[in-house]
C-alpha atoms as a PDB file:
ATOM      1  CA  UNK A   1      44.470 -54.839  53.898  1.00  0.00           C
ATOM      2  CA  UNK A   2      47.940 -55.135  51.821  1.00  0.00           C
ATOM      3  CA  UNK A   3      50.406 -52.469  52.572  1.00  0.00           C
ATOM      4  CA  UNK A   4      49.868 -50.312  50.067  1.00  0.00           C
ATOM      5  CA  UNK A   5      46.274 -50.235  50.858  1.00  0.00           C
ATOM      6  CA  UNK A   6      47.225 -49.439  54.253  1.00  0.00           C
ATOM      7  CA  UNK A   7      49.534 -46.259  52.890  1.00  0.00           C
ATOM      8  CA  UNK A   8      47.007 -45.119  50.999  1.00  0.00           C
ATOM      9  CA  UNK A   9      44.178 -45.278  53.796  1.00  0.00           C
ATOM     10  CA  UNK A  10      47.035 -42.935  56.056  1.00  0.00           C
ATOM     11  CA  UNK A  11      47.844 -40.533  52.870  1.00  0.00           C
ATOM     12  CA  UNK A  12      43.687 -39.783  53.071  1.00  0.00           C
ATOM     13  CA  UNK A  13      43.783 -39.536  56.280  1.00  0.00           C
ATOM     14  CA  UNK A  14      46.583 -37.395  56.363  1.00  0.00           C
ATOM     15  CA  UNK A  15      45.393 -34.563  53.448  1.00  0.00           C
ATOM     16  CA  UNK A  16      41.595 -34.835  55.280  1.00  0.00           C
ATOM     17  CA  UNK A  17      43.757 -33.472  58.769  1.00  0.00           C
ATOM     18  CA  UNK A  18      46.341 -31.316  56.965  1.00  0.00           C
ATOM     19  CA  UNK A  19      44.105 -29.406  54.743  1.00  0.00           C
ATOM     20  CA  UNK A  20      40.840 -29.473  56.867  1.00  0.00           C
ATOM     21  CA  UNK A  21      38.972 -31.073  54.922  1.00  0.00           C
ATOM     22  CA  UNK A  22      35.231 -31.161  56.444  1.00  0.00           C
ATOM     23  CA  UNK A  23      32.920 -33.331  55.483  1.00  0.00           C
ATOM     24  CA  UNK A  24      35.240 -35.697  53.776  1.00  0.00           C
ATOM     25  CA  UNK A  25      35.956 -38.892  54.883  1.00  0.00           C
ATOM     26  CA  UNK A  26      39.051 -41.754  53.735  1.00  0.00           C
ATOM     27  CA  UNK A  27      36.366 -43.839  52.385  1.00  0.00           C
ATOM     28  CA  UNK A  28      35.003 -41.032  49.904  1.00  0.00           C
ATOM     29  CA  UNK A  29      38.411 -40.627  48.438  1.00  0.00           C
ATOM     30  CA  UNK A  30      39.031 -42.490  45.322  1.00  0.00           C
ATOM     31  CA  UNK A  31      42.726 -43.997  45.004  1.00  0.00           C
ATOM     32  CA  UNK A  32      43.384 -43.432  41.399  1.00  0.00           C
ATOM     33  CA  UNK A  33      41.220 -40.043  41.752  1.00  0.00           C
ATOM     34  CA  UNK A  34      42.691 -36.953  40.977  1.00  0.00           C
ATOM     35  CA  UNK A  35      43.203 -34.773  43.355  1.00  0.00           C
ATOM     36  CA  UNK A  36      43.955 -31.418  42.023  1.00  0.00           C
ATOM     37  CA  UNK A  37      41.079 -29.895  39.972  1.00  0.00           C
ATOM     38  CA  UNK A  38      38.692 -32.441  39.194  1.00  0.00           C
ATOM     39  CA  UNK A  39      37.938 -35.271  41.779  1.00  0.00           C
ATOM     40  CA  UNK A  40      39.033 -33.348  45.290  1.00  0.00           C
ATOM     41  CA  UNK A  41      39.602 -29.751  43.396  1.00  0.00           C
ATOM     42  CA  UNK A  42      43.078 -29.347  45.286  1.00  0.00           C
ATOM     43  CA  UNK A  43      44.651 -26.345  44.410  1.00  0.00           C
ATOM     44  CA  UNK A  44      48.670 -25.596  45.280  1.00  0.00           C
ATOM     45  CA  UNK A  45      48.338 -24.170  48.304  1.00  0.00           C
ATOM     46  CA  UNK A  46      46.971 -26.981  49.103  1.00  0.00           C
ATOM     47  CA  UNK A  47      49.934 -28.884  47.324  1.00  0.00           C
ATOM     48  CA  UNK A  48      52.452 -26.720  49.258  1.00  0.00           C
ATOM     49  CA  UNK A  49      50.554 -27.708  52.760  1.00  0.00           C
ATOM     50  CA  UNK A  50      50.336 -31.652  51.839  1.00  0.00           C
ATOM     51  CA  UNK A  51      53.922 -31.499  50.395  1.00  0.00           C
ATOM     52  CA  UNK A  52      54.990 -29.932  54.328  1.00  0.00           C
ATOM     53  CA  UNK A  53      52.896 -32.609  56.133  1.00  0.00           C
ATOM     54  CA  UNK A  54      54.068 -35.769  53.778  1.00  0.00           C
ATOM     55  CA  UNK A  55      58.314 -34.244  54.621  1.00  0.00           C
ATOM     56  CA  UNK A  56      56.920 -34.340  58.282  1.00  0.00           C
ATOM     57  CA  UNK A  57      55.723 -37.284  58.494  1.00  0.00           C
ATOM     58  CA  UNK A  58      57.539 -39.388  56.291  1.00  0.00           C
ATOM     59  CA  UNK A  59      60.249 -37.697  55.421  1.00  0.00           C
ATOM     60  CA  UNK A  60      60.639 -36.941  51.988  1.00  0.00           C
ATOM     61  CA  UNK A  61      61.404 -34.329  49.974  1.00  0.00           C
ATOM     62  CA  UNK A  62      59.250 -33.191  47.014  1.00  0.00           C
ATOM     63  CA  UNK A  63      61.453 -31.366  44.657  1.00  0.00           C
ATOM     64  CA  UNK A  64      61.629 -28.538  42.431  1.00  0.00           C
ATOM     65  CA  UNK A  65      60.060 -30.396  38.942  1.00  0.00           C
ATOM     66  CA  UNK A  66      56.901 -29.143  38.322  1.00  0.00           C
ATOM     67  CA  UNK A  67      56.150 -32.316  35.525  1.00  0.00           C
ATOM     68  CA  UNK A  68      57.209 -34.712  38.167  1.00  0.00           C
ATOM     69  CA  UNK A  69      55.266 -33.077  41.011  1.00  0.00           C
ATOM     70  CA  UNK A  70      52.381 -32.999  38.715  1.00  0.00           C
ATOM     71  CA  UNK A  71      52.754 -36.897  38.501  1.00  0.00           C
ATOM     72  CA  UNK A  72      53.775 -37.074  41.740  1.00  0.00           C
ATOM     73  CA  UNK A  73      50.497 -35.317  43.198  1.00  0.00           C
ATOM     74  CA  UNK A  74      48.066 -37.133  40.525  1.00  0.00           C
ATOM     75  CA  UNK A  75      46.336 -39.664  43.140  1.00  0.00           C
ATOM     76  CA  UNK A  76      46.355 -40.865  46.229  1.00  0.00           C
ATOM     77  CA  UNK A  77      47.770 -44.143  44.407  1.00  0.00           C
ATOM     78  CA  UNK A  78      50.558 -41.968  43.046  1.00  0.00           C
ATOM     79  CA  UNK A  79      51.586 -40.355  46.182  1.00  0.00           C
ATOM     80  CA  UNK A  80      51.804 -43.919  47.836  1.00  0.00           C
ATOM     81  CA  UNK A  81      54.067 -45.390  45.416  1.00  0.00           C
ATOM     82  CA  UNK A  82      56.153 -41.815  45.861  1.00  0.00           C
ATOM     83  CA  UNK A  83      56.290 -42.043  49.698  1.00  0.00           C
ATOM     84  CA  UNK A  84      57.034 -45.646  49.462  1.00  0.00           C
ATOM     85  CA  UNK A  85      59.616 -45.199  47.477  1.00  0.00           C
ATOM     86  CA  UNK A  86      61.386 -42.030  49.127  1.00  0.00           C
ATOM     87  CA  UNK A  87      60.205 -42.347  52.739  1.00  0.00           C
ATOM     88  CA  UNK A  88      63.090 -41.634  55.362  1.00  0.00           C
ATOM     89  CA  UNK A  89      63.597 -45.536  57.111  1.00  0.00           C
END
């Protein structure tokens, strides 16, 4: 598994723990699936609660930009390349 699989594995992981998920398992989550709406049908709460867990476990800070959080929160593929990009070393 390359490391960006690997990140992506822990981000499903992590929104499955931090939102309670039930039912739901890493392996039903689609990488380039969206999240909010269609594919998971995330709503932001639930944005607000991932956004907490991702600055507490990796450290970084989702800002203000609600285009660029949009992006930011499209996929689990997007939120990789964000948190591997902006993660605290």
């Amino acid at each position: 598994m390359s490391t960006s699989e690997t990140l992506e594995f822990e981000l499903k992981e992590l929104i499955i723990d931090a939102l309670a998920l039930e039912d739901v398992e890493p392996d039903h989550i689609e990488s380039s699936a969206a999240l909010f709406v269609e594919g998971l049908g995330l709503d932001s709460i639930d944005a607000l609660e991932l956004a907490m867990a991702l600055e507490e476990r990796y450290g970084v800070q989702i800002g203000d930009d609600p285009d660029t959080n949009r992006e930011i929160f499209a996929s689990v593929r997007n939120l990789a390349t964000f948190v591997d990009e902006n993660r605290a070393s």
